[in-house]
PDB file of N, CA and C in Angstrom:
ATOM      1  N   UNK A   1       0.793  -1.195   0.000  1.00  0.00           N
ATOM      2  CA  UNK A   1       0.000   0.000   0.000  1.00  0.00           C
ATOM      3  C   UNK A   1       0.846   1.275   0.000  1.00  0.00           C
ATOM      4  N   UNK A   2       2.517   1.378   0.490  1.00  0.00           N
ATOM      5  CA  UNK A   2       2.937   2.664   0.708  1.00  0.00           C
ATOM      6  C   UNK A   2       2.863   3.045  -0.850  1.00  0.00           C
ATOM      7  N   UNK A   3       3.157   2.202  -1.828  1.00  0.00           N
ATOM      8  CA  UNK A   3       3.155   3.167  -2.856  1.00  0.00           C
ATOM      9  C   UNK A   3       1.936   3.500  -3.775  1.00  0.00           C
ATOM     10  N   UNK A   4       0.824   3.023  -3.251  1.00  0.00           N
ATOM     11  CA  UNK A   4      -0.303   3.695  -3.695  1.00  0.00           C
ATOM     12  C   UNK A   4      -0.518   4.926  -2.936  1.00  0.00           C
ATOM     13  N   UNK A   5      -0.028   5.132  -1.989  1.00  0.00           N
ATOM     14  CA  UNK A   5       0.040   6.076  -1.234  1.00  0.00           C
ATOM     15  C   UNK A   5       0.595   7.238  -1.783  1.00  0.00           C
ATOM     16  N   UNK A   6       1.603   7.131  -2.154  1.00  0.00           N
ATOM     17  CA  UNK A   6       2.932   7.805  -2.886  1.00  0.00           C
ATOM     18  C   UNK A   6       2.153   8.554  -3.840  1.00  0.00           C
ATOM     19  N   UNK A   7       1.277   7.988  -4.999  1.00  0.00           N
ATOM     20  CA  UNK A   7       0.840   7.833  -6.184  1.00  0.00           C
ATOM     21  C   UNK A   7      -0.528   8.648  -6.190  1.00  0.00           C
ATOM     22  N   UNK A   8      -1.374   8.169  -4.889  1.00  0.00           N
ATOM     23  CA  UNK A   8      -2.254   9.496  -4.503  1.00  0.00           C
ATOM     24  C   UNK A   8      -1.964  10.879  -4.354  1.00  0.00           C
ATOM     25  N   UNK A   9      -1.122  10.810  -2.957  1.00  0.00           N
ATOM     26  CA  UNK A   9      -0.221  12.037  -2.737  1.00  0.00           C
ATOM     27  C   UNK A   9      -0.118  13.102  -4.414  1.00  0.00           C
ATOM     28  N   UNK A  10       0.378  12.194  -4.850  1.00  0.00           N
ATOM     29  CA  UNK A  10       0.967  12.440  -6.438  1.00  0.00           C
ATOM     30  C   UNK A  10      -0.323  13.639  -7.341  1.00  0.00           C
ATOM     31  N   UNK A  11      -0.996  12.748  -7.387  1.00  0.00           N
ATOM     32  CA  UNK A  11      -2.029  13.157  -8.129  1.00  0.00           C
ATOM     33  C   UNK A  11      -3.001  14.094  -7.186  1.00  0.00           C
ATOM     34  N   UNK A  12      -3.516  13.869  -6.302  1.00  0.00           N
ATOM     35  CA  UNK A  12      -4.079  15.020  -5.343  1.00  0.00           C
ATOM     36  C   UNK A  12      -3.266  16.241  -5.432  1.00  0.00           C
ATOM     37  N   UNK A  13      -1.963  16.192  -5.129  1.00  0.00           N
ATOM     38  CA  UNK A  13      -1.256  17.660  -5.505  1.00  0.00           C
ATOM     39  C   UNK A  13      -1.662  18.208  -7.178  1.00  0.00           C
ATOM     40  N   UNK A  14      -1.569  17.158  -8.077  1.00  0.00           N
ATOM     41  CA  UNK A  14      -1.435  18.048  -9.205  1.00  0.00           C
ATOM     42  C   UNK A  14      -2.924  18.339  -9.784  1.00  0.00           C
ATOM     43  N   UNK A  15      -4.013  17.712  -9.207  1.00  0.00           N
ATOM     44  CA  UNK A  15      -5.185  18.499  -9.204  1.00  0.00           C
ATOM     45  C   UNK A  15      -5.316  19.710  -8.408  1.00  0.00           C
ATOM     46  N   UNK A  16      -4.621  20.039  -7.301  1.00  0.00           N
ATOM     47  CA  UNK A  16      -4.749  21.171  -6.661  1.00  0.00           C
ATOM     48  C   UNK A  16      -4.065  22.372  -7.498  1.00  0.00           C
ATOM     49  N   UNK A  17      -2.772  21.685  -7.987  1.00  0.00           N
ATOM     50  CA  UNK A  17      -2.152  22.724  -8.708  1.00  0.00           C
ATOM     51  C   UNK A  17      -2.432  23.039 -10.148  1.00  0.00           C
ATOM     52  N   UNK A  18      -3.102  21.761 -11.093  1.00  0.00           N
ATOM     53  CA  UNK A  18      -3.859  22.297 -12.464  1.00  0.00           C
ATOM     54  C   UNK A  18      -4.960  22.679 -12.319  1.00  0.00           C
ATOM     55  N   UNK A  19      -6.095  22.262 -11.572  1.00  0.00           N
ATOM     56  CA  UNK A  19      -7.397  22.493 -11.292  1.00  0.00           C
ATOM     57  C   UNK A  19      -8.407  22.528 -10.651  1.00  0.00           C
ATOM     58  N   UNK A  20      -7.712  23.124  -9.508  1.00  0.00           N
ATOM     59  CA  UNK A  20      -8.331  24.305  -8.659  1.00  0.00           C
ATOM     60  C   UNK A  20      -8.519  25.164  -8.672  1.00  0.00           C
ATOM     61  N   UNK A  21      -9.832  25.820  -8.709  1.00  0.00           N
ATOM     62  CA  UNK A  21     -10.060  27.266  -8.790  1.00  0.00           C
ATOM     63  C   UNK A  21      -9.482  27.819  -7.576  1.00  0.00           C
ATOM     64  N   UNK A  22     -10.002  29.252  -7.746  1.00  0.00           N
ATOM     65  CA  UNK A  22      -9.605  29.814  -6.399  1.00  0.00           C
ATOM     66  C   UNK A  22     -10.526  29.714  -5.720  1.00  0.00           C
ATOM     67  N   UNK A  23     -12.064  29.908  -5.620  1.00  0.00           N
ATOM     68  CA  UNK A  23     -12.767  29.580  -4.189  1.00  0.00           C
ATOM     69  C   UNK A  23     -12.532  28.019  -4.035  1.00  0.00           C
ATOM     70  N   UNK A  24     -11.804  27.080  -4.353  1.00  0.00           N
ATOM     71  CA  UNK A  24     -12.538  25.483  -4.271  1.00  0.00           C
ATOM     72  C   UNK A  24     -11.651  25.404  -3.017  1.00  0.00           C
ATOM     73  N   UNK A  25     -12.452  24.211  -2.551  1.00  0.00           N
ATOM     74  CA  UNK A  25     -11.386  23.418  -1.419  1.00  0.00           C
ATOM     75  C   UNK A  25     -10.417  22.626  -1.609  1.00  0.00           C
ATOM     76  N   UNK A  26      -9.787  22.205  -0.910  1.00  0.00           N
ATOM     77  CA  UNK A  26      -8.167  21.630  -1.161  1.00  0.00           C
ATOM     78  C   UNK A  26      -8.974  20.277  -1.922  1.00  0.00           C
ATOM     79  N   UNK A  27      -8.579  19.799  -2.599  1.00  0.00           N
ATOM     80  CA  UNK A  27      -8.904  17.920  -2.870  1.00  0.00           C
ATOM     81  C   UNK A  27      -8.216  17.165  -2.075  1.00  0.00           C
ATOM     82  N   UNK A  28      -9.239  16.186  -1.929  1.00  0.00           N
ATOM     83  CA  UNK A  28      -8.666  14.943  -0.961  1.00  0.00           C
ATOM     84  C   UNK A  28      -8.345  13.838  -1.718  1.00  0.00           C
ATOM     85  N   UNK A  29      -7.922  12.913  -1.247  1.00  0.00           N
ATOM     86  CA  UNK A  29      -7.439  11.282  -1.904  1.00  0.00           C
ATOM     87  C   UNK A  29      -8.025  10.256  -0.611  1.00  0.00           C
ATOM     88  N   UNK A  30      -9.107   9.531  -1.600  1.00  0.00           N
ATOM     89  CA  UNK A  30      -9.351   8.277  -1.046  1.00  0.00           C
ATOM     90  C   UNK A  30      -8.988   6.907  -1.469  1.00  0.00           C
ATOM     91  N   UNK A  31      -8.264   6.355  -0.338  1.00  0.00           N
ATOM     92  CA  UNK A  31      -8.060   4.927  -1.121  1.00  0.00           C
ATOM     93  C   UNK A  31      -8.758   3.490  -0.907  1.00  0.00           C
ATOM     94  N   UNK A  32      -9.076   3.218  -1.384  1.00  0.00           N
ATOM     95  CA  UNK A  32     -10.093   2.241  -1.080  1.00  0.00           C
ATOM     96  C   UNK A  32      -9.074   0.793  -1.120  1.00  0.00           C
ATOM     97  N   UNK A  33      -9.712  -0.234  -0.095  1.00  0.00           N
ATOM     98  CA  UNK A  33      -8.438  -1.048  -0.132  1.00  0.00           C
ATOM     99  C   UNK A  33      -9.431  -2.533   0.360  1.00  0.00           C
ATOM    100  N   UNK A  34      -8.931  -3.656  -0.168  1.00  0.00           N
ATOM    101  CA  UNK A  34      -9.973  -4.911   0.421  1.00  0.00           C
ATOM    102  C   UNK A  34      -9.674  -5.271   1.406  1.00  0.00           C
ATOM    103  N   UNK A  35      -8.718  -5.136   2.263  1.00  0.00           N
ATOM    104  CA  UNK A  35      -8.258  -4.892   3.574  1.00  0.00           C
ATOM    105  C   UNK A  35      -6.876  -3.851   3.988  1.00  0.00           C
ATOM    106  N   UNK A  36      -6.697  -4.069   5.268  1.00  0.00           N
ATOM    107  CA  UNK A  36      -6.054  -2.682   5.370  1.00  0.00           C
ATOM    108  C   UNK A  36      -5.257  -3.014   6.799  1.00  0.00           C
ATOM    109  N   UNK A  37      -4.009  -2.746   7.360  1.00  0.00           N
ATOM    110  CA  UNK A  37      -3.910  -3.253   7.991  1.00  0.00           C
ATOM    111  C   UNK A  37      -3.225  -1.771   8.977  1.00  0.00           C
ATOM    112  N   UNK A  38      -3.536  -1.620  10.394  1.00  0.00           N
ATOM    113  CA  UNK A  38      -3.426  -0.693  10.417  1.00  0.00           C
ATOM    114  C   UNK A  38      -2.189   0.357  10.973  1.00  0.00           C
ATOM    115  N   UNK A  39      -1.328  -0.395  10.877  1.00  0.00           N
ATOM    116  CA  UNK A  39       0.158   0.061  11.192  1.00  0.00           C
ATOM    117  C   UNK A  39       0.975   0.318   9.794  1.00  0.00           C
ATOM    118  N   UNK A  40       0.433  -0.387   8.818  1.00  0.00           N
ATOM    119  CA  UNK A  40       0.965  -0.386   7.292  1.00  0.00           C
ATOM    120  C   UNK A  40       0.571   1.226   7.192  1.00  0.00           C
ATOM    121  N   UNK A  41      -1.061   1.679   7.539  1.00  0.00           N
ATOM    122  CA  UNK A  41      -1.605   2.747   6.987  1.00  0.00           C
ATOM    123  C   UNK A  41      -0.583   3.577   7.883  1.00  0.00           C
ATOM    124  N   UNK A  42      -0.926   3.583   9.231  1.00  0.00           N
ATOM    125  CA  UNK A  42      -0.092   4.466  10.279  1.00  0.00           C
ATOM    126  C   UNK A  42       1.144   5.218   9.368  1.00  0.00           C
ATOM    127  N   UNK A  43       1.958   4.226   9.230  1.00  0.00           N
ATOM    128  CA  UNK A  43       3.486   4.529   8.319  1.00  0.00           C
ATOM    129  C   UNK A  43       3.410   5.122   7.259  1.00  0.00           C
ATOM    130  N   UNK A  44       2.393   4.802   6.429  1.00  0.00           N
ATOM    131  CA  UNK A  44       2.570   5.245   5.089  1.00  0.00           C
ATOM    132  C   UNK A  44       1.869   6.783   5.242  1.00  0.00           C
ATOM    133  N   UNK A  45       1.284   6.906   5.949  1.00  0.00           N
ATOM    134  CA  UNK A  45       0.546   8.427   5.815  1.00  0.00           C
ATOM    135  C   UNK A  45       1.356   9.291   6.815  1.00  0.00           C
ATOM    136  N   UNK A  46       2.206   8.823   7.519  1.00  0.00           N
ATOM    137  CA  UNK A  46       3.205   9.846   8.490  1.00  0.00           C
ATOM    138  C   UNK A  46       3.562  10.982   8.242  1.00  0.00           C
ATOM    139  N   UNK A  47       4.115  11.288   7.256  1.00  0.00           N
ATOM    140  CA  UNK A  47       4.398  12.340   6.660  1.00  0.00           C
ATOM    141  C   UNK A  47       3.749  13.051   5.670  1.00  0.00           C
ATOM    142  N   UNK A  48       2.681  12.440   5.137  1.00  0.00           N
ATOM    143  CA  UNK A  48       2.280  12.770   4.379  1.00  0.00           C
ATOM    144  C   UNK A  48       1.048  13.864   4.612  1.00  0.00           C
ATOM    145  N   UNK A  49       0.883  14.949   3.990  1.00  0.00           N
ATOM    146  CA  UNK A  49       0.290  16.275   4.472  1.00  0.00           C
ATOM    147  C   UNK A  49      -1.109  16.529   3.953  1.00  0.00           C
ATOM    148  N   UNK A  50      -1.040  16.244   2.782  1.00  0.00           N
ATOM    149  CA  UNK A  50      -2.277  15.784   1.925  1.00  0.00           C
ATOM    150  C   UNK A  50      -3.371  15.181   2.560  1.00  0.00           C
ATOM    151  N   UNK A  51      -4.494  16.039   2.644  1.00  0.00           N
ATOM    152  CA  UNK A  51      -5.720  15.140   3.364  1.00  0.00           C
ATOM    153  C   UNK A  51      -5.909  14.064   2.082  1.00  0.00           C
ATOM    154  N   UNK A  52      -5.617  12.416   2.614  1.00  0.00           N
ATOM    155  CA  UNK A  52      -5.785  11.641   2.481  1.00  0.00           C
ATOM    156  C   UNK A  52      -7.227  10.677   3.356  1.00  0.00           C
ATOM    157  N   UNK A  53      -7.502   9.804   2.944  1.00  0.00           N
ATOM    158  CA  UNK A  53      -8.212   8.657   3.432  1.00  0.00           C
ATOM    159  C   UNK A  53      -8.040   7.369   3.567  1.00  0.00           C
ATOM    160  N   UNK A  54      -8.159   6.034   4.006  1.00  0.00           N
ATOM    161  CA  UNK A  54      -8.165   4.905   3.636  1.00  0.00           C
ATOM    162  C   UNK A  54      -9.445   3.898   4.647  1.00  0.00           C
ATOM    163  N   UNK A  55      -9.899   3.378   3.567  1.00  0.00           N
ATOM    164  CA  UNK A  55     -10.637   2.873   3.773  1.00  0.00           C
ATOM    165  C   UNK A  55     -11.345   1.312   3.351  1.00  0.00           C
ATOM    166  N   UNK A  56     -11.486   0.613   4.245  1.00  0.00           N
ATOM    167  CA  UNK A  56     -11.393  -0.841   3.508  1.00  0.00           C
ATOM    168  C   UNK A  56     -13.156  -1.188   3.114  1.00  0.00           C
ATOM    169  N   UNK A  57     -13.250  -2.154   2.123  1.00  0.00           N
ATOM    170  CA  UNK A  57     -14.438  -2.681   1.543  1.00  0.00           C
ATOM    171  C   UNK A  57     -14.550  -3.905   1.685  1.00  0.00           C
ATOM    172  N   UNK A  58     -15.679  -4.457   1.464  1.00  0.00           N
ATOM    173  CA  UNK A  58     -16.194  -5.920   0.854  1.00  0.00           C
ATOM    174  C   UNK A  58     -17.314  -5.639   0.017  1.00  0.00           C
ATOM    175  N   UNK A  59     -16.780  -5.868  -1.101  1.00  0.00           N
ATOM    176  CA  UNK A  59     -17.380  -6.257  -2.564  1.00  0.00           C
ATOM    177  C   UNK A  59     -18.588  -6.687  -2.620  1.00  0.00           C
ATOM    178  N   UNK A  60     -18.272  -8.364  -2.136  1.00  0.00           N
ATOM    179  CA  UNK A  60     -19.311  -9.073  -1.995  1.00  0.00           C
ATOM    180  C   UNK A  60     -20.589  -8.956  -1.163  1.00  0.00           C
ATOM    181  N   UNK A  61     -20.364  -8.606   0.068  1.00  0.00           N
ATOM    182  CA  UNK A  61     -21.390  -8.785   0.989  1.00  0.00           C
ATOM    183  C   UNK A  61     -22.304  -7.636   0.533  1.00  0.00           C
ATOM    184  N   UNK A  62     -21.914  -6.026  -0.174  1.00  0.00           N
ATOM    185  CA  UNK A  62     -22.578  -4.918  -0.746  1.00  0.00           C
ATOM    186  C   UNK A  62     -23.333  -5.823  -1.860  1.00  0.00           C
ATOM    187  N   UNK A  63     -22.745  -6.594  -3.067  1.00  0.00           N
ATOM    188  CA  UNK A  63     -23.488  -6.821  -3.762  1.00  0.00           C
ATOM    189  C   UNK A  63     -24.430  -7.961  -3.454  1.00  0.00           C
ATOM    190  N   UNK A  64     -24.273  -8.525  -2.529  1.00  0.00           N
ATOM    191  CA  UNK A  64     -25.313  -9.689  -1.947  1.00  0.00           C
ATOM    192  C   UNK A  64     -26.379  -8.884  -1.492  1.00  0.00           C
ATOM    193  N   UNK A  65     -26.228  -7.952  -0.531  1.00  0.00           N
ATOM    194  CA  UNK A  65     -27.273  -6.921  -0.221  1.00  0.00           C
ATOM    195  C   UNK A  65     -28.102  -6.323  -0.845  1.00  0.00           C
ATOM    196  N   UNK A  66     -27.240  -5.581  -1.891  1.00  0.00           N
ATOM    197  CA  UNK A  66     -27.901  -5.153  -2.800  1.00  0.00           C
ATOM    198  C   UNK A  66     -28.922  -5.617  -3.957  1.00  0.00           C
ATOM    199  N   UNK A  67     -28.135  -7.028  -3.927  1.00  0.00           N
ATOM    200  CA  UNK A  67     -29.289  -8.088  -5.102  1.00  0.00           C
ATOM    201  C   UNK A  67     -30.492  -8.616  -3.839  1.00  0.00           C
ATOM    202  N   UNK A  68     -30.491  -8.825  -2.848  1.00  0.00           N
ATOM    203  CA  UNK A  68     -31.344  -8.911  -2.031  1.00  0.00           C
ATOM    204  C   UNK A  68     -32.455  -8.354  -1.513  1.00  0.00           C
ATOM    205  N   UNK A  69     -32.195  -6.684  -2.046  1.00  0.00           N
ATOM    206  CA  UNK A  69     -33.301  -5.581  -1.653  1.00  0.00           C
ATOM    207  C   UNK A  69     -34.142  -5.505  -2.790  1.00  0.00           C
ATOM    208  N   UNK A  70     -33.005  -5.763  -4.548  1.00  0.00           N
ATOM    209  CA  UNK A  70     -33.523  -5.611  -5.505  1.00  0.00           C
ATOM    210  C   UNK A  70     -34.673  -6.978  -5.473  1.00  0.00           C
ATOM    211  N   UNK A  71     -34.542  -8.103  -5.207  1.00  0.00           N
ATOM    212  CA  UNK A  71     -35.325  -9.690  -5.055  1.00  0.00           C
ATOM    213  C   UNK A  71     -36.757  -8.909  -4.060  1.00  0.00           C
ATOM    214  N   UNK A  72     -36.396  -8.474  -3.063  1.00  0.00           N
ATOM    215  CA  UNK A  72     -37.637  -7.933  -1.938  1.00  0.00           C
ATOM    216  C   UNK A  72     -38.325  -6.910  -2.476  1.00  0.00           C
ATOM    217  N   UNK A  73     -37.749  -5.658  -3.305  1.00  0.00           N
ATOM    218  CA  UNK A  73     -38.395  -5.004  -4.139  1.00  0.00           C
ATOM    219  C   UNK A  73     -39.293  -5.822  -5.127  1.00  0.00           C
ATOM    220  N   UNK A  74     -39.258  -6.701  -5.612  1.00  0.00           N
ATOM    221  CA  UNK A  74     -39.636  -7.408  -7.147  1.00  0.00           C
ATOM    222  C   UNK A  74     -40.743  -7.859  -6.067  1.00  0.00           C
ATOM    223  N   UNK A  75     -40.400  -9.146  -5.403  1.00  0.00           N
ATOM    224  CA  UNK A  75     -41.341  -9.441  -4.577  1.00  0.00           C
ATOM    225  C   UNK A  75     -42.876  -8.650  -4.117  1.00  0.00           C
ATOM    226  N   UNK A  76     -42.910  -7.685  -3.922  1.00  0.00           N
ATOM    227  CA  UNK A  76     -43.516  -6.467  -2.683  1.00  0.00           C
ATOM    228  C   UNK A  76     -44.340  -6.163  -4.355  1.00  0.00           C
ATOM    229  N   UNK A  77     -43.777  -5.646  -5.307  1.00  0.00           N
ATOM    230  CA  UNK A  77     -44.586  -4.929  -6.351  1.00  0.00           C
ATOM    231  C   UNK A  77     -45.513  -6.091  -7.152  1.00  0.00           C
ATOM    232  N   UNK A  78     -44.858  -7.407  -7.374  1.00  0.00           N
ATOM    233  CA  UNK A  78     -45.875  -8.649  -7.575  1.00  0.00           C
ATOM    234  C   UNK A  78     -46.935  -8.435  -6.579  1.00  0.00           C
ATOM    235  N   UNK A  79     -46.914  -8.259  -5.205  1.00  0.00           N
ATOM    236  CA  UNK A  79     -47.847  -8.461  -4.614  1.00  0.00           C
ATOM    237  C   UNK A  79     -49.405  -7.441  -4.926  1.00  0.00           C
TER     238      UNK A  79
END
């Protein structure tokens, strides 16, 4: 992960510096990650000044959910 880190950093600066207006707010960097461990993150964002994020997902269990509400929706309007 440090060098996705690196690579955010990267690009968050050079949107601030090509295209940012002047009223806008700073841009942030989110990284989305399938796990995350949290001394890896600790380190890699130490120095780093850039409002960053990280944040972990599961794929699956969102799209199980999600096909599940869509099934209970279908359901409910048959009725």
């Amino acid at each position: 992960m440090p060098e996705f880190i690196g690579k955010l950093n990267f690009y968050v600066s050079a949107a601030d510096e090509l295209l940012r207006g002047e009223g806008d707010n700073p841009s942030i960097g989110i990284l989305l990650c399938k796990d995350k461990d949290s001394s890896v993150v600790e380190w890699s964002l130490r120095s780093i000044t850039t409002p960053l994020g990280v944040a972990s997902y599961q794929l699956q269990e969102v799209y199980e959910r999600t096909l599940l509400e869509i099934k209970q929706e279908a359901a409910e309007e048959e009725d």
